[in-house]
Protein backbone atom coordinates (compact mmCIF):
# COMPACT_ATOMS: atom_id res chain seq x y z
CA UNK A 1 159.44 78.31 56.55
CA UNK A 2 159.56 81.83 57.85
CA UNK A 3 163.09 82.92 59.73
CA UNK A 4 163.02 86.49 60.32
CA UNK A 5 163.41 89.52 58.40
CA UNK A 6 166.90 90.90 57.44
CA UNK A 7 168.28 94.68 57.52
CA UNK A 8 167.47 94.20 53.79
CA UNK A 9 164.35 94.49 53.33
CA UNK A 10 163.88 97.34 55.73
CA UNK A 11 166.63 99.02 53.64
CA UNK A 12 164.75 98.05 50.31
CA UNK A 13 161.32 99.44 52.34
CA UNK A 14 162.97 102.72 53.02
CA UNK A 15 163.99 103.21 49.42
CA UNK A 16 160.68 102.69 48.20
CA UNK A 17 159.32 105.45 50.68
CA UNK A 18 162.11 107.85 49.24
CA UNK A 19 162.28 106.49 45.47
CA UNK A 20 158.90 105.88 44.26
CA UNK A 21 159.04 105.22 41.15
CA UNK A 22 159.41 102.10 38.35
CA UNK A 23 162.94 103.05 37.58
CA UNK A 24 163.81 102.60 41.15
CA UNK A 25 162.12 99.74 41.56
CA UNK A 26 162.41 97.77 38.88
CA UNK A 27 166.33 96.88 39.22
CA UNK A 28 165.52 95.71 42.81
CA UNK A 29 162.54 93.51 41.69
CA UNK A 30 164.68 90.20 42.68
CA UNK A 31 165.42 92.22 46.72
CA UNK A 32 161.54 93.03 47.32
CA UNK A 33 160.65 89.07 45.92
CA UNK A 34 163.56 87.34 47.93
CA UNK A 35 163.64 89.98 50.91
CA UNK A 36 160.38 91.17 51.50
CA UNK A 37 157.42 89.47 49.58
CA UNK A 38 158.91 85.65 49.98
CA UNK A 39 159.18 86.14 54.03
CA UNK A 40 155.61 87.86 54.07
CA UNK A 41 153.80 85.26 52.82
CA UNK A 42 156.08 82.62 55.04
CA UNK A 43 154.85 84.51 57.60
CA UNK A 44 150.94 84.75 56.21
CA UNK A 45 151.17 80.88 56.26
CA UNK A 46 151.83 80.66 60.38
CA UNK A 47 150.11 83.39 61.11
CA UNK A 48 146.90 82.12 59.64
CA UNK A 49 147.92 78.06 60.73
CA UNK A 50 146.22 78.34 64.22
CA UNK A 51 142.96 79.96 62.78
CA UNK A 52 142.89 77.75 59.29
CA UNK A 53 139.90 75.69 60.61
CA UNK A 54 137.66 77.92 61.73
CA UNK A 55 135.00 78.65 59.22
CA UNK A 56 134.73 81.65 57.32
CA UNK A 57 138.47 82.96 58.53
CA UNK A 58 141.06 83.66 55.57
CA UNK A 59 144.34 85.71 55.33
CA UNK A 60 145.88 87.72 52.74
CA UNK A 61 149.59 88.86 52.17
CA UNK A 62 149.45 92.31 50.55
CA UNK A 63 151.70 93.14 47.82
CA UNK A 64 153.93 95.90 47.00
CA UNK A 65 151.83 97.27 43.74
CA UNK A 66 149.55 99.75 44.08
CA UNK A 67 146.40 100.41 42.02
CA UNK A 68 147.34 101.78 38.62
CA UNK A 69 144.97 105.20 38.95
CA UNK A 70 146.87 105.68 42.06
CA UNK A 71 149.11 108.89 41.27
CA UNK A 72 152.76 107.82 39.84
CA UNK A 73 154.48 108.79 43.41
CA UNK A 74 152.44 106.16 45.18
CA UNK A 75 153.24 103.32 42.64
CA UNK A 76 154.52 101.11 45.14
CA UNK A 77 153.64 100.54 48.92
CA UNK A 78 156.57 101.54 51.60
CA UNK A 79 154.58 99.32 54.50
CA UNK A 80 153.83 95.45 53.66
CA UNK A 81 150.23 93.76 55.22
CA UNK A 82 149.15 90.60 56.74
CA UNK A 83 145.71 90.22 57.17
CA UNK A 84 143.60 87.00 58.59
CA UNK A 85 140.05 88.05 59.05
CA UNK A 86 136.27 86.51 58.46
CA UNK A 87 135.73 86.84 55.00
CA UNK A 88 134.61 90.49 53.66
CA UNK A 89 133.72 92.82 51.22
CA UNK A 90 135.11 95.60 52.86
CA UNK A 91 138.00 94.35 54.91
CA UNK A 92 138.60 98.03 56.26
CA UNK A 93 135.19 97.46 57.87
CA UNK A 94 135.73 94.77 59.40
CA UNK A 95 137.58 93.11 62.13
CA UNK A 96 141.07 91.98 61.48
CA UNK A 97 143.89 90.38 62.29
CA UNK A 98 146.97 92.75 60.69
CA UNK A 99 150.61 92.34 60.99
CA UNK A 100 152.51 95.11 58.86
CA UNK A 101 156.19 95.39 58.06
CA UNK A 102 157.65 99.22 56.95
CA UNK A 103 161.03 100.32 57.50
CA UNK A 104 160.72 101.62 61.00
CA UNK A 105 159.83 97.27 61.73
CA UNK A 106 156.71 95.70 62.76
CA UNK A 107 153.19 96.25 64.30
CA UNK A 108 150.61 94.15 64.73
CA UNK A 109 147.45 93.13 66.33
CA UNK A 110 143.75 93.48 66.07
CA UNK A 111 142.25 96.84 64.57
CA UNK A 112 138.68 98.06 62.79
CA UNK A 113 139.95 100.89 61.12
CA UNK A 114 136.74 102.13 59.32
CA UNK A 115 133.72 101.03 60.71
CA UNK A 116 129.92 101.94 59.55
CA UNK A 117 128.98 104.74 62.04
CA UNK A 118 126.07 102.26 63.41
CA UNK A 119 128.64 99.41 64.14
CA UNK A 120 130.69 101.90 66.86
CA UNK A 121 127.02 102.54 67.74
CA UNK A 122 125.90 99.22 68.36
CA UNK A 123 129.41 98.61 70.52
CA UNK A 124 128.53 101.79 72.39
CA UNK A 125 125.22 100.85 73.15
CA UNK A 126 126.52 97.42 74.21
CA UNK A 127 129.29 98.83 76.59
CA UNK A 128 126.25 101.21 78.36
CA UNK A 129 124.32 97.48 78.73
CA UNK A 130 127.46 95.82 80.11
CA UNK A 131 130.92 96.74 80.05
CA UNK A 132 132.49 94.36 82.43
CA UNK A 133 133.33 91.31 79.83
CA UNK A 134 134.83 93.76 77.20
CA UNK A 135 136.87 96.13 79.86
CA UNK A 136 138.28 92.94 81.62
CA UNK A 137 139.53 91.19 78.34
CA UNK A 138 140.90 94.56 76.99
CA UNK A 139 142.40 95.29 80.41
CA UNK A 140 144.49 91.82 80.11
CA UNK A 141 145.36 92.42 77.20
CA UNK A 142 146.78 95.31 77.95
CA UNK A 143 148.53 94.30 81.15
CA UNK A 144 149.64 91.35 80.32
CA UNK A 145 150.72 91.52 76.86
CA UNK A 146 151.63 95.04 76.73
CA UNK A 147 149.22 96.12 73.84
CA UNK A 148 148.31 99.64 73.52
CA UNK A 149 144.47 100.74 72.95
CA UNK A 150 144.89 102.77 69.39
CA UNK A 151 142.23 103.57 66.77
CA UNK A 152 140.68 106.93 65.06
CA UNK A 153 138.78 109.80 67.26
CA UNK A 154 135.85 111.70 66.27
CA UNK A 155 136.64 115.41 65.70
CA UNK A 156 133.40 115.98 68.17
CA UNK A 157 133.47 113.42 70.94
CA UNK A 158 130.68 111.51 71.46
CA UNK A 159 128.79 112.13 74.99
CA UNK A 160 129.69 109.00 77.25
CA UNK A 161 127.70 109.20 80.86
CA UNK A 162 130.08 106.57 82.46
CA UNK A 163 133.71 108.12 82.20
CA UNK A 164 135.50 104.95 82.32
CA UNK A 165 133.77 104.21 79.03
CA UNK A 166 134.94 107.92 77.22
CA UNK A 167 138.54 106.14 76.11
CA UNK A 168 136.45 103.68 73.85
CA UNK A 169 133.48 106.00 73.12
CA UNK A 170 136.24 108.63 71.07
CA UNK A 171 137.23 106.17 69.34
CA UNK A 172 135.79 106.10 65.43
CA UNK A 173 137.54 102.43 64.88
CA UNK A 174 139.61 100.67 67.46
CA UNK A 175 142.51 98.73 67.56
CA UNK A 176 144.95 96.46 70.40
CA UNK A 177 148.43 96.48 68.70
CA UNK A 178 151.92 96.10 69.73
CA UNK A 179 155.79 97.14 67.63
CA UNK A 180 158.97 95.62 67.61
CA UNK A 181 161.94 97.40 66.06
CA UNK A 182 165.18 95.60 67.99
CA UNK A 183 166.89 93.49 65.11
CA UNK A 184 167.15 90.40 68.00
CA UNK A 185 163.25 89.47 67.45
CA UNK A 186 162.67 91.03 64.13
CA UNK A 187 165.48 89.53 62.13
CA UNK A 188 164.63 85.84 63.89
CA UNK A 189 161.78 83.47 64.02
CA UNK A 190 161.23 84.96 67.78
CA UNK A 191 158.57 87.66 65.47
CA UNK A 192 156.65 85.05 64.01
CA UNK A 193 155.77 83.31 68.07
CA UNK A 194 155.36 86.71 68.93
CA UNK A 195 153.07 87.75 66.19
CA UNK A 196 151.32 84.08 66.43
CA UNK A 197 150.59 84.50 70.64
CA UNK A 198 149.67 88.13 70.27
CA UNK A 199 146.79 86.92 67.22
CA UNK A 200 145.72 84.04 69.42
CA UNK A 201 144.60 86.12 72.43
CA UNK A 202 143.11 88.84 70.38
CA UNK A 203 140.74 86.33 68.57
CA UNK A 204 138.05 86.85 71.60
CA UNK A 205 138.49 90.68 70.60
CA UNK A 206 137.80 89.81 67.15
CA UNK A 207 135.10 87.96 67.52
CA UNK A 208 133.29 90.43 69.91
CA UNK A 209 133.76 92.63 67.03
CA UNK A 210 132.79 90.23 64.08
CA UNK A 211 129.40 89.47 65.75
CA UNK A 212 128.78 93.60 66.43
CA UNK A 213 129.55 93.46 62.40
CA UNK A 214 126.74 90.46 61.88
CA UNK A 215 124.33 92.16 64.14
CA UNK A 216 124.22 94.95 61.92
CA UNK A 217 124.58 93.41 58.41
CA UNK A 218 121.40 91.20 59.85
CA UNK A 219 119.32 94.55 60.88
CA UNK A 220 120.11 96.05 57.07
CA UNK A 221 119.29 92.76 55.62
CA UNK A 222 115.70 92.92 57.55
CA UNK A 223 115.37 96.52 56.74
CA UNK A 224 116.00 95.88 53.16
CA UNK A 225 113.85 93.00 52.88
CA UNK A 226 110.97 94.77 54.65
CA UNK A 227 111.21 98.08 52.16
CA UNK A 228 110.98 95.42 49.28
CA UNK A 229 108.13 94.07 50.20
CA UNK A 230 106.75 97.75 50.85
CA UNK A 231 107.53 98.54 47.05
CA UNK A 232 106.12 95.46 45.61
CA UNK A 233 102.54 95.44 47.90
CA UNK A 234 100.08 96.52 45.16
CA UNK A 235 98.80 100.19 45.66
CA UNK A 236 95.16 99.94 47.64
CA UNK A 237 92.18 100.89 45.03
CA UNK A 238 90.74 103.88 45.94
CA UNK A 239 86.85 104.14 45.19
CA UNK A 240 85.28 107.33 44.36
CA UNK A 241 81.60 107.72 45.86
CA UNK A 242 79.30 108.06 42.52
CA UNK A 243 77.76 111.33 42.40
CA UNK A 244 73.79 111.09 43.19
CA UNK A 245 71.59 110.32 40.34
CA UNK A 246 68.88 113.37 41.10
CA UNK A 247 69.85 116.54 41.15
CA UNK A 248 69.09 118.49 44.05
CA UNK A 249 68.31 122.23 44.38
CA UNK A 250 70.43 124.75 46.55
């Protein structure tokens, strides 16, 4: 059962970020396990609890190692992950549900941090058709939970025509996401509620997203599919008209 963080493994967090490297590390093996990795996946476990029976959703607890052709400096991750999602190749490019621990505390919330460039185009597009379902919902959200509307920009800013829209047409991936740093809420169970209401009202977000995402895996699929059968279609035979039999004078 999860019951808060300690001052630990914030402490053990920051070293990491300052001391990245196996010697470092490897003496404080038993503080990241018992401090850090052992309340994470606590944590993954409620987190995911409320969402467990709908089909296709999963979670994952991150952990600390990084991939082995990473650079020796980045060994070891300074910020911890939850993630429950819909299942996915490409979990940056998709919808998710994230809560993150680092040493400044916690964030977390609902993000698409990389999206395919015709996903953002398809929400676009979508928000031109009718924007009042997604504005209200992310306006609650907002209001009532205190979430704040993050996510990438384009370098050249897409052209919006209604200018209530422009805040979400900037946007290259989006997120709703909230932080706690006081030691009251992060060192108690009082995160884990938190962390558990915040996920529950930002499903609807999520699954706005996830069906933008099936849309367009659907169009590629039928695009795909159609260039196949293109390729396999046997070439037409062309007939050559036979040359006349007499032979004429010019």
């Amino acid at each position: 059962m999860f019951n808060g963080f300690s001052n630990e493994a914030l402490e053990f967090l920051l070293g990491v970020r300052h001391n990245n490297n196996k010697d470092w590390f490897e003496p404080r093996k038993a503080v990241y396990t018992e401090k850090v990795f052992e309340p994470m996946k606590a944590l993954g476990e409620e987190l995911f609890a409320p969402f467990s029976d709908i089909d296709g959703m999963m979670y994952k607890v991150g952990r600390i190692y990084r991939d082995e052709n990473f650079a020796p400096y980045l060994h070891y991750r300074d910020t911890l992950w939850i993630y429950v999602r819909y299942d996915a190749w490409y979990w940056n490019k998709t919808p998710t549900l994230y809560f993150e621990l680092s040493p400044e505390g916690a964030e977390f919330g609902f993000r698409i941090s990389k999206p395919e460039a015709a996903v953002m185009e398809r929400f676009r597009s979508g928000l031109l058709e009718d924007s009042e379902p997604f504005i209200n919902m992310v306006d609650e959200l907002v209001e009532k939970y205190g979430l704040t509307l993050g996510g990438e920009e384009y370098k050249r800013k897409k052209s919006c025509p209604v200018p209530e829209l422009e805040k979400y047409f900037v946007k290259k991936g989006l997120s709703l996401y909230t932080k706690v740093s006081g030691p009251e809420e992060l060192f108690s169970r009082k995160i884990a509620e938190h962390a558990v209401e915040v996920f529950k009202v930002l499903q609807p977000v999520n699954d706005y997203f996830h069906e933008i995402v099936e849309v367009e895996e659907l169009a590629k699929a039928i695009l795909r599919e159609e260039k196949e059968q293109q390729l396999s279609e046997p070439e037409p035979e062309i007939h050559m008209v036979k040359a006349p039999d007499v032979e004429f004078m010019w």
